[in-house]
Protein backbone atom coordinates (compact mmCIF):
# COMPACT_ATOMS: atom_id res chain seq x y z
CA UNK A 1 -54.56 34.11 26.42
CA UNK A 2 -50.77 34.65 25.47
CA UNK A 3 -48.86 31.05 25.40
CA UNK A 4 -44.99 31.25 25.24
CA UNK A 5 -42.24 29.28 24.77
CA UNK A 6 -39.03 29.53 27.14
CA UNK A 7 -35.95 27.24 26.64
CA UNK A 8 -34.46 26.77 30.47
CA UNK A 9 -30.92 24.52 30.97
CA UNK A 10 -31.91 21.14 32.17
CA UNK A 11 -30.26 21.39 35.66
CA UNK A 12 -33.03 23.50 36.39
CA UNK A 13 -34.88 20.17 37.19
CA UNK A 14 -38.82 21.99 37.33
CA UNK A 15 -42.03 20.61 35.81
CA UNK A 16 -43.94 22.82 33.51
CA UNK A 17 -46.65 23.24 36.40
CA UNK A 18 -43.97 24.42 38.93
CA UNK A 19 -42.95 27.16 36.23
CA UNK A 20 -46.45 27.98 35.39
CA UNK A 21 -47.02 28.56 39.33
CA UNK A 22 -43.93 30.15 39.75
CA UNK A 23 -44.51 32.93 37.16
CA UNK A 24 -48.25 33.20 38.34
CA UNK A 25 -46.88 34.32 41.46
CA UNK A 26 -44.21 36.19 40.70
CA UNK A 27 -47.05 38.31 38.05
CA UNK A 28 -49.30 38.36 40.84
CA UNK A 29 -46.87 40.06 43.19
CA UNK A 30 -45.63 42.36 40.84
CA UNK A 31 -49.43 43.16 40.35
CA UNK A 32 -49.41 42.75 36.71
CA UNK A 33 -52.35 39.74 37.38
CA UNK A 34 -54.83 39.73 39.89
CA UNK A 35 -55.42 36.80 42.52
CA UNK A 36 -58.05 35.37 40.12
CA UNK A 37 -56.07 35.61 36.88
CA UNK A 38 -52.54 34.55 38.27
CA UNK A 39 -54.62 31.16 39.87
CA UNK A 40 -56.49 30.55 36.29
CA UNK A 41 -53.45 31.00 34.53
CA UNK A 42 -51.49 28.38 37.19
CA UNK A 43 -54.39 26.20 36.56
CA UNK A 44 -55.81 26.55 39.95
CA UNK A 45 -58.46 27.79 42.22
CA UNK A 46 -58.36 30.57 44.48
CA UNK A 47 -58.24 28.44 47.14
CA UNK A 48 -55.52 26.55 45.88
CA UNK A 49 -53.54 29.18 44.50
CA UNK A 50 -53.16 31.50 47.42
CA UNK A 51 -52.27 28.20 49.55
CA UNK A 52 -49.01 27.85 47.38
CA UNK A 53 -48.06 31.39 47.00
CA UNK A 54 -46.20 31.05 50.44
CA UNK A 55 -43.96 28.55 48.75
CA UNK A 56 -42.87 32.01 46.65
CA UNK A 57 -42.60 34.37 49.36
CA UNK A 58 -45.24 36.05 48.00
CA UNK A 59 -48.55 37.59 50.31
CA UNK A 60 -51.55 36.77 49.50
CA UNK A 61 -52.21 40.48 50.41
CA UNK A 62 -50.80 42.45 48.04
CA UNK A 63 -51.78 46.31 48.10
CA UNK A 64 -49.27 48.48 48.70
CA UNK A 65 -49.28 50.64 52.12
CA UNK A 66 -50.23 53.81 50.61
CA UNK A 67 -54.00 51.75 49.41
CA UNK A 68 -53.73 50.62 53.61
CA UNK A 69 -53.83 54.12 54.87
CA UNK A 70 -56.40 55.51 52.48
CA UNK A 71 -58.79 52.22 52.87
CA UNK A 72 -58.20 53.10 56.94
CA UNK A 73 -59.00 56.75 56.01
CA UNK A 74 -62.11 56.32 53.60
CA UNK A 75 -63.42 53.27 56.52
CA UNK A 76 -63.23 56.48 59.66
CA UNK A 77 -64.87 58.72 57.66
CA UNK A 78 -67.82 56.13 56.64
CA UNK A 79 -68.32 55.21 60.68
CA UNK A 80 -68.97 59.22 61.66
């Protein structure tokens, strides 16, 4: 696991768990982590994790629409 360092200004005024969260999120929604990494990472569970991910703005679902229509697709052609 990769640990960095990041010097922020002190007005910032956040813990290191509200910046671990925060960029567990953020690396979730970009999709560089998946659900299960970006909570581990956090130091979370699932559970836990995708409870605070609406204090990012950030779905819990996140596939983009193109994965929607061809999961939609692939499930009408399995009920023929």
């Amino acid at each position: 696991m990769k640990t960095i360092e990041l010097e922020l200004p002190d007005e910032l005024k956040a813990d290191n768990q509200e910046l671990k969260t925060f960029l567990a999120a953020k690396l979730f929604e970009a999709g560089r982590l998946t659900m299960s990494q970006a909570a581990r990472s956090a130091g979370y569970t699932i559970s836990e994790f995708m409870d605070l991910l609406k204090n990012y703005n950030v779905s819990v679902i996140n596939h983009p629409a193109s994965d929607l229509e061809s999961d939609v697709s692939n499930a009408r052609e399995s009920i023929r």
